[in-house]
Structure formats: structure tokens, C-alpha cells
C-alpha atoms as a PDB file:
ATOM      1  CA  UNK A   1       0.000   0.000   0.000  1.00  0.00           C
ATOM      2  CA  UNK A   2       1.209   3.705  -0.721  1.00  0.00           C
ATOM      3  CA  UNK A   3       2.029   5.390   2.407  1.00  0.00           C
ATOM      4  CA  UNK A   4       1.921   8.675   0.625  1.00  0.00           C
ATOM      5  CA  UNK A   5      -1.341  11.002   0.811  1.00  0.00           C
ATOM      6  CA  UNK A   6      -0.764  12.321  -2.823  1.00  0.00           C
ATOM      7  CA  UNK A   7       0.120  10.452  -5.676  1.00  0.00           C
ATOM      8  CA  UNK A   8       1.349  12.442  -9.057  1.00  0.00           C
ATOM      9  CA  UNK A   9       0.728  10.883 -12.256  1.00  0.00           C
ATOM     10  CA  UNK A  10       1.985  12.474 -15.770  1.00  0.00           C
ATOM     11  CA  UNK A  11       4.835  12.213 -18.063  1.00  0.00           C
ATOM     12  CA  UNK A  12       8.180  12.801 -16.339  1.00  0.00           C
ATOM     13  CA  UNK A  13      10.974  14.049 -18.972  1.00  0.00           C
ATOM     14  CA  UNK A  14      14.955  14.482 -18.249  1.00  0.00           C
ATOM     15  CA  UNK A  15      15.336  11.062 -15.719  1.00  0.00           C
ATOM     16  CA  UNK A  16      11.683  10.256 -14.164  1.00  0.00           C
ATOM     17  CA  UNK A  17       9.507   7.444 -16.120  1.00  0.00           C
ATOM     18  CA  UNK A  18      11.361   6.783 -19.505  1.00  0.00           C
ATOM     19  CA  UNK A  19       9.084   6.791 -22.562  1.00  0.00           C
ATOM     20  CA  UNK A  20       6.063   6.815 -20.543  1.00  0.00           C
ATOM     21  CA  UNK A  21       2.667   8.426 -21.769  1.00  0.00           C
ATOM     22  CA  UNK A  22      -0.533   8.932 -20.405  1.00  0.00           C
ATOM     23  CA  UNK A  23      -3.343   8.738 -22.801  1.00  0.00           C
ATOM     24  CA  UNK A  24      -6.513  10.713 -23.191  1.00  0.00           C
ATOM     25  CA  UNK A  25      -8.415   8.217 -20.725  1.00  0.00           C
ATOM     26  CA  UNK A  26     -10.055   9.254 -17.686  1.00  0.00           C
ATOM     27  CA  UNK A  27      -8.031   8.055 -15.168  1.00  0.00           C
ATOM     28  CA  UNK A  28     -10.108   6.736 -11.871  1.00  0.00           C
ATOM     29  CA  UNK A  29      -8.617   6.551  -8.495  1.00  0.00           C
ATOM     30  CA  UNK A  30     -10.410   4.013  -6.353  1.00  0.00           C
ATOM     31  CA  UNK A  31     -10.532   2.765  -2.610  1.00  0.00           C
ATOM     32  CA  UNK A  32     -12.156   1.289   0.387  1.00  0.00           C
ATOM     33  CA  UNK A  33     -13.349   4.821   1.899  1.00  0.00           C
ATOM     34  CA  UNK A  34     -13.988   6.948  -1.175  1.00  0.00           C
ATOM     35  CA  UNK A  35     -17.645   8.222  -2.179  1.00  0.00           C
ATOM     36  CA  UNK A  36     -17.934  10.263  -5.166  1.00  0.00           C
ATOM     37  CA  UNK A  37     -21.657  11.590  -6.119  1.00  0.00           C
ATOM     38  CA  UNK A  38     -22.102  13.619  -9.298  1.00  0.00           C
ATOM     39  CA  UNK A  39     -25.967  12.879  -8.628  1.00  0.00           C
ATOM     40  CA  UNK A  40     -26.585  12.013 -12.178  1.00  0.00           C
ATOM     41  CA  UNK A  41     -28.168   8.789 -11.177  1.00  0.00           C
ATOM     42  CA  UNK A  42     -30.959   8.071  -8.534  1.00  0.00           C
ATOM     43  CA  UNK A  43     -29.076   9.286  -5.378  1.00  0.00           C
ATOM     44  CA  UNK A  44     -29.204   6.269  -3.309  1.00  0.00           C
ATOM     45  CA  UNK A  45     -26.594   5.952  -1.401  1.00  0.00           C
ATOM     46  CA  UNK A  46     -27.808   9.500   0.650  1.00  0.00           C
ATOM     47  CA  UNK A  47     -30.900   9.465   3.174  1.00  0.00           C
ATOM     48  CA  UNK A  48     -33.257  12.917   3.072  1.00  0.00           C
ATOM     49  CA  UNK A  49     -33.677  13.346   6.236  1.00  0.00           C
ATOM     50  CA  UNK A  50     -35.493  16.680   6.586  1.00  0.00           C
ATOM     51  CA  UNK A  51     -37.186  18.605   3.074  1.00  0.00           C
ATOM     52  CA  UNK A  52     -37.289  17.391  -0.082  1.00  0.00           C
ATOM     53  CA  UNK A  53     -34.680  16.616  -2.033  1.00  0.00           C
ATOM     54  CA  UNK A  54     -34.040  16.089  -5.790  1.00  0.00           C
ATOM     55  CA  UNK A  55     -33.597  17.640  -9.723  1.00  0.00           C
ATOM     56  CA  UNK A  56     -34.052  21.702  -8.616  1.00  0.00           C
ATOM     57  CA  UNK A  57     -33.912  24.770 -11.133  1.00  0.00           C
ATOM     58  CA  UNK A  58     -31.691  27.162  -9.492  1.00  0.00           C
ATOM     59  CA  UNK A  59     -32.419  30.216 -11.500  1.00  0.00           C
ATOM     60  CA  UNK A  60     -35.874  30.384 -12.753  1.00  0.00           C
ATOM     61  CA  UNK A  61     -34.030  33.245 -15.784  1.00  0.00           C
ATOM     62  CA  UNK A  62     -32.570  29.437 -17.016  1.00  0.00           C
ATOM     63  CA  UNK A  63     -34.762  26.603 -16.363  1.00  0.00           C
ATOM     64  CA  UNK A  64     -32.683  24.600 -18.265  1.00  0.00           C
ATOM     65  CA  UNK A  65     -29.780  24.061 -15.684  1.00  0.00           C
ATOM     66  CA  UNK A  66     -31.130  21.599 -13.401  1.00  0.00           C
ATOM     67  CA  UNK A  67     -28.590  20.807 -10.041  1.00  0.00           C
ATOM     68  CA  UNK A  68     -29.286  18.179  -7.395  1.00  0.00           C
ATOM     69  CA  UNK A  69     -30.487  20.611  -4.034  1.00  0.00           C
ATOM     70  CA  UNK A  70     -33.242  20.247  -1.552  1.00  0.00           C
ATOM     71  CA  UNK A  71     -35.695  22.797  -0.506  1.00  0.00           C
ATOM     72  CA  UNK A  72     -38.962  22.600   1.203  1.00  0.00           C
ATOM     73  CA  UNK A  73     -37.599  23.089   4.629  1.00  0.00           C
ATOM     74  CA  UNK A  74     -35.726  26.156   6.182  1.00  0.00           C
ATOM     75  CA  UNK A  75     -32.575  23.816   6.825  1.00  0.00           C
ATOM     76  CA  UNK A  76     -33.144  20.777   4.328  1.00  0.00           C
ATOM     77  CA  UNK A  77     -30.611  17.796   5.694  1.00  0.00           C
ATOM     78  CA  UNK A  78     -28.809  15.194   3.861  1.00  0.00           C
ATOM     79  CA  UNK A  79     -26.944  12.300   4.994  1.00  0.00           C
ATOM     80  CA  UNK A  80     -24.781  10.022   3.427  1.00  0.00           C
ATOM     81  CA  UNK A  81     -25.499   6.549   3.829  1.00  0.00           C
ATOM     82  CA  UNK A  82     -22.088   5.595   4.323  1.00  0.00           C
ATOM     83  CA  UNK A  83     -19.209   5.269   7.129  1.00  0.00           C
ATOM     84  CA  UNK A  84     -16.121   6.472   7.101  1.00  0.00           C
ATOM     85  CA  UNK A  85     -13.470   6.490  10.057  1.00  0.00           C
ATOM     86  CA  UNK A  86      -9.959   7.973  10.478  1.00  0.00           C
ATOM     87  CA  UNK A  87      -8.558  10.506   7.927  1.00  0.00           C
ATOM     88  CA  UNK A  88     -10.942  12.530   5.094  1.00  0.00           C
ATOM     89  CA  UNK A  89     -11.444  14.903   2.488  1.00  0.00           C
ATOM     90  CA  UNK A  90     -15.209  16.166   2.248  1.00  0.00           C
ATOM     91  CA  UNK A  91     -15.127  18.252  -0.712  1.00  0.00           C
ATOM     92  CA  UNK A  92     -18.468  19.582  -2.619  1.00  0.00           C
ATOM     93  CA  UNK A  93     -19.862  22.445  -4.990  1.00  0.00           C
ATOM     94  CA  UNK A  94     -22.605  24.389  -3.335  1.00  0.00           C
ATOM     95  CA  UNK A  95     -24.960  27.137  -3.596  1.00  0.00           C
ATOM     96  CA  UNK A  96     -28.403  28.735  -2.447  1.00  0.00           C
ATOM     97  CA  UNK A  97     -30.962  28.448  -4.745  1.00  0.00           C
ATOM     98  CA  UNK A  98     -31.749  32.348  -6.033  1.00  0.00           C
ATOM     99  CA  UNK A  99     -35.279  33.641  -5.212  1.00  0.00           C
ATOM    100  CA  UNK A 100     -35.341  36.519  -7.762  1.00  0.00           C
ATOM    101  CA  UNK A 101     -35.095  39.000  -4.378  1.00  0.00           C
ATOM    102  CA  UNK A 102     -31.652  40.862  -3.773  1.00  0.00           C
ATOM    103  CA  UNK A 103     -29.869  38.434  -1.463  1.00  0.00           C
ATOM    104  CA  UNK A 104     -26.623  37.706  -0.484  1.00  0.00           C
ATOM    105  CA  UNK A 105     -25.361  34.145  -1.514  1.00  0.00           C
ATOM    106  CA  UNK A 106     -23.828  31.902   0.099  1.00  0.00           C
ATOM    107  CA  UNK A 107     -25.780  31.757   3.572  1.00  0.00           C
ATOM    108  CA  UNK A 108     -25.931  29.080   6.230  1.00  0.00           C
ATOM    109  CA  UNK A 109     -24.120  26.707   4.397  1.00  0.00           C
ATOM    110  CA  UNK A 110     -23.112  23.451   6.542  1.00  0.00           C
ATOM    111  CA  UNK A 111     -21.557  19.918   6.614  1.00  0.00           C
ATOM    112  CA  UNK A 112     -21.672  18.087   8.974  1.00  0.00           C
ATOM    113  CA  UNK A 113     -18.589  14.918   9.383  1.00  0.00           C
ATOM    114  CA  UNK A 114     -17.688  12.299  11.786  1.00  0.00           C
ATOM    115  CA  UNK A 115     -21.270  12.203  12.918  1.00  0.00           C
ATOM    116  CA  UNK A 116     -23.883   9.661  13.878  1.00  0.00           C
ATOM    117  CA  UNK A 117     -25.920   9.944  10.429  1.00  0.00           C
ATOM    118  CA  UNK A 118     -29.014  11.483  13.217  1.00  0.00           C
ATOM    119  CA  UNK A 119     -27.805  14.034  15.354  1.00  0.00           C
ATOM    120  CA  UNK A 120     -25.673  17.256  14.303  1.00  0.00           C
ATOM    121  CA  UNK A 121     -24.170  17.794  17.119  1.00  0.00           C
ATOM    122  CA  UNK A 122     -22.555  14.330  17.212  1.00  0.00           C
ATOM    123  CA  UNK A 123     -19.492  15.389  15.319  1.00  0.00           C
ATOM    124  CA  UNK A 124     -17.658  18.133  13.610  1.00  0.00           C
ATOM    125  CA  UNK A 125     -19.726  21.000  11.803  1.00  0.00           C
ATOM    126  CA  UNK A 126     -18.328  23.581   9.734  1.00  0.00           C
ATOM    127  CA  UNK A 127     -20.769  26.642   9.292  1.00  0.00           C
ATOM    128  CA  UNK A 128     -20.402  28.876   6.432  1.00  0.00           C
ATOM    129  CA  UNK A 129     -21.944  31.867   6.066  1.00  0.00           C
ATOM    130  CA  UNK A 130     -23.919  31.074   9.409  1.00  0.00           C
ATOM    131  CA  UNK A 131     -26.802  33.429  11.299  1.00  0.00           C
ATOM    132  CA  UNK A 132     -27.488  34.731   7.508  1.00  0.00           C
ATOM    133  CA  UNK A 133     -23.742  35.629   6.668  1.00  0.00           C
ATOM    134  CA  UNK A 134     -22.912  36.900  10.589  1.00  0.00           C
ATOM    135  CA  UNK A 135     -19.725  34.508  11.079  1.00  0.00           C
ATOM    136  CA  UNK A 136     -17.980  30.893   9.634  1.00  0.00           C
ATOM    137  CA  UNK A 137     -17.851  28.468  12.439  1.00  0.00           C
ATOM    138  CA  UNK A 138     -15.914  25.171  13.425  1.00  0.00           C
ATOM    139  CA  UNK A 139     -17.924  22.994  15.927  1.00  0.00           C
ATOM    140  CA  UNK A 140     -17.410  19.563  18.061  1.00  0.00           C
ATOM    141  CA  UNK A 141     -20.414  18.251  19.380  1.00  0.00           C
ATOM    142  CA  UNK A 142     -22.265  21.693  20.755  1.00  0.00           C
ATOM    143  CA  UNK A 143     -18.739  23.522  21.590  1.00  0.00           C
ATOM    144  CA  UNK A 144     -17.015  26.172  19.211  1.00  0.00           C
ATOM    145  CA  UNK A 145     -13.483  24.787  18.247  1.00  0.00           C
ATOM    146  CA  UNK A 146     -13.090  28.047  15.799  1.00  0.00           C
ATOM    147  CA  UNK A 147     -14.923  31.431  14.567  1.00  0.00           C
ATOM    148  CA  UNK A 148     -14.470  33.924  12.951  1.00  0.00           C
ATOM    149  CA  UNK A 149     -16.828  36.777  10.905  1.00  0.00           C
ATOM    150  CA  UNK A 150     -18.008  36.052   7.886  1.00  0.00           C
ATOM    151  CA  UNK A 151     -16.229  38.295   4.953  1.00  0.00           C
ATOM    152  CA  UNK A 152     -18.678  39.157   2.209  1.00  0.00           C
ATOM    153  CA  UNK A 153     -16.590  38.158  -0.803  1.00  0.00           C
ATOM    154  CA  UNK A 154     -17.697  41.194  -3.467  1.00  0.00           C
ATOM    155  CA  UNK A 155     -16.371  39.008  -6.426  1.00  0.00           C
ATOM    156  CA  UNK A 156     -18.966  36.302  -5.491  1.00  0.00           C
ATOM    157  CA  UNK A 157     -22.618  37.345  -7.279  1.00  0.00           C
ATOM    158  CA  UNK A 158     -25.729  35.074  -6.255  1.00  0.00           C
ATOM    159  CA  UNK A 159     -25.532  32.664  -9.325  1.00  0.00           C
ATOM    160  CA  UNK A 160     -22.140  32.002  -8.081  1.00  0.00           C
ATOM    161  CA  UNK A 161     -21.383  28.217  -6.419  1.00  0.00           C
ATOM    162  CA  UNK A 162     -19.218  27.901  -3.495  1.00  0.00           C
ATOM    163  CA  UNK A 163     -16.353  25.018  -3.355  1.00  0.00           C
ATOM    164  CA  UNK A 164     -15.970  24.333   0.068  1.00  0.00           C
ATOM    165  CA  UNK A 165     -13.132  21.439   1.116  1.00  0.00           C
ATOM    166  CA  UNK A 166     -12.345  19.837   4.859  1.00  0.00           C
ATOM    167  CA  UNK A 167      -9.662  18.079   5.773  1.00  0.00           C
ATOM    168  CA  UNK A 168      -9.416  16.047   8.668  1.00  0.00           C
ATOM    169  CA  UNK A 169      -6.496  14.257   9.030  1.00  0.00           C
ATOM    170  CA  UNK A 170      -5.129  12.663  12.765  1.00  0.00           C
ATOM    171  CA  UNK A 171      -6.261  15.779  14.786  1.00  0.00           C
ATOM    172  CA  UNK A 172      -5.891  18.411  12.567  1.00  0.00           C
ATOM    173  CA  UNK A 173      -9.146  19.713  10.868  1.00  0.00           C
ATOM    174  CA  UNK A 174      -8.679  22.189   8.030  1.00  0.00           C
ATOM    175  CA  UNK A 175     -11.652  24.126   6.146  1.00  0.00           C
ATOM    176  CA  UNK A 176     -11.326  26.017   3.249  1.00  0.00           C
ATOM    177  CA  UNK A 177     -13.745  27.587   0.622  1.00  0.00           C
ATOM    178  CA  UNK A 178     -12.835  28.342  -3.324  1.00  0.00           C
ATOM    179  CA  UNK A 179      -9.097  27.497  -2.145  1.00  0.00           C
ATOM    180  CA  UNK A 180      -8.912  30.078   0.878  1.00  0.00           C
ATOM    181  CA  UNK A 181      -8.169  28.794   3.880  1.00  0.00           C
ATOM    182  CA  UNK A 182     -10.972  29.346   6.592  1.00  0.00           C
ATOM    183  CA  UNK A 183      -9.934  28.023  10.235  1.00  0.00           C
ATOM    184  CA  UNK A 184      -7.228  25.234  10.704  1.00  0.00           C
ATOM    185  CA  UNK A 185      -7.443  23.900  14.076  1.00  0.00           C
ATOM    186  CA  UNK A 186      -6.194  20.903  16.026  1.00  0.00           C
ATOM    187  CA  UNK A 187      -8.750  18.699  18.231  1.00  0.00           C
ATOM    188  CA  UNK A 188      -6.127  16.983  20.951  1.00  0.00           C
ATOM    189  CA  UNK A 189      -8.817  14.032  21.180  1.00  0.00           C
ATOM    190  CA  UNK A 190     -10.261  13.821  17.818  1.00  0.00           C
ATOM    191  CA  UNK A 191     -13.475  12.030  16.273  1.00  0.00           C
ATOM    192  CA  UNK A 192     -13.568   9.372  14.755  1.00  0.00           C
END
């Protein structure tokens, strides 16, 4: 097994891999703990467990983008269906869907790791955008491991999606949005 968190892979000249080339192929990384969702099929391995979730229009001026979101709730919740333990990288696309009123986008984004699959506040939370754009927020549990306030990114209008990224590896957590690093903060016991 590679020991190694990153692996590199691409034509080395001057000494590396000698007459090596990579083709046009996708290349596909797989594992034991890896879960990647484009949502293109029926979303099954995820549990709804508060709105509805499904195929949403997120800007009614272009119906015919359609994006994988969930609504009918003022904090829809989804869960994945599956376990992982030890060290991970969470990383997703996200946005609020745009009402047609002036707002301010992103807002009250979460995710939620290292939890029970039922209760929040069973593991780590990071809150983006949280209390309608008041602060960003690490959490254990109920306690506040980080904060900061939120900084309204000008550059970002509402049709704009948000690529938020945590890393939690031994007991270091890491959370970063569209590459910027938000709070990076160590947990002397860690979760699971």
C-alpha cells in the first residue's frame, strides 16, 4: 500500500519514467473509503432526512440548468449513507438556490462529518456563512473549536457556487472555501 497522501501521475521528462505516456483516458482513483456523487443517477446511497430533495432549477431566468439541491424546509438535511473512520477529504460544490429578491449568496451553508448519520451535534460542523452571513464556524459536538466573521466576498454574485473542502487528518481539521483557507485547528482528542 502507498504510504503517501498524494500520488502524481503524468509524463516525467529528463530522468523520471522513460518513454512513458498517459493517454486521453479518464483516469479513476479508487478505494475502500472513497464516495464520489455527481448525482446524475438516482441518489441512493444519501438518506433525506429533513425537506425534499431532488432535480431543482436554481435560477428560474434558465430553467434549463437543473442541479441536485433540496428545498422545502428552512434547513433541508442530507446524509450520506455511508461510514467512514480515520482521515478525510469532504469536498463539494454548493450554492443557495436564487429567489429573484436581492440576497446575499452563500448563507448558512453546513456539513456536517464524523457524525452519527441522526444528530448534528454528534461530530464536527463547519458553518459557512452562518446566522445569515454573521460569522464561519468550526464545531465539536455543541462547543465552538473556531470562529471567525463572515467576509462578504464582493467578487462572489448570487448565481455564483461555493467550493468548500475539509480536511481532517489525525487531529488536525482544516476548512477552506474556493481554495482560501478558513480556520485550521487541532482537536487533541479527535473524532472518529
Amino acid at each position: 500500500p502507498l504510504a503517501a497522501i498524494r500520488l502524481g501521475l503524468g509524463n516525467v521528462e529528463g530522468g523520471g519514467v522513460a518513454g512513458a505516456a498517459l493517454g486521453r483516458e479518464p483516469v479513476q482513483v479508487v478505494g475502500p473509503n472513497v464516495l464520489d456523487t455527481a448525482f446524475a443517477q438516482a441518489p441512493v446511497e444519501w438518506w433525506a432526512a429533513r425537506g425534499e430533495w431532488g432535480l431543482t432549477q436554481r435560477w428560474a431566468c434558465s430553467p434549463e440548468w437543473s442541479f441536485f439541491g433540496g428545498g422545502e424546509s428552512p434547513s433541508p438535511l442530507l446524509w450520506s449513507k455511508d461510514r467512514f473512520e480515520g482521515d478525510q477529504v469532504i469536498e463539494f460544490w454548493a450554492a443557495t438556490q436564487y429567489s429573484g429578491e436581492p440576497e446575499r449568496s452563500p448563507s448558512d451553508l453546513n456539513v456536517a462529518f464524523c457524525a452519527d448519520g441522526r444528530d448534528l451535534s454528534s461530530g464536527y460542523n463547519f458553518l459557512f456563512g452562518g446566522g445569515g452571513q454573521k460569522f464561519d464556524r468550526l464545531m465539536r459536538g455543541n462547543a465552538v473549536l473556531a470562529e471567525r466573521p463572515f467576509a462578504e466576498r464582493k467578487d462572489k454574485p448570487h448565481q455564483d457556487w461555493t467550493r468548500v473542502r475539509i480536511e481532517k487528518r489525525g487531529n488536525m481539521v482544516r476548512a477552506s472555501v474556493d481554495d482560501s483557507l478558513i480556520f485550521e485547528q487541532r482537536d487533541p482528542d479527535p473524532l472518529p
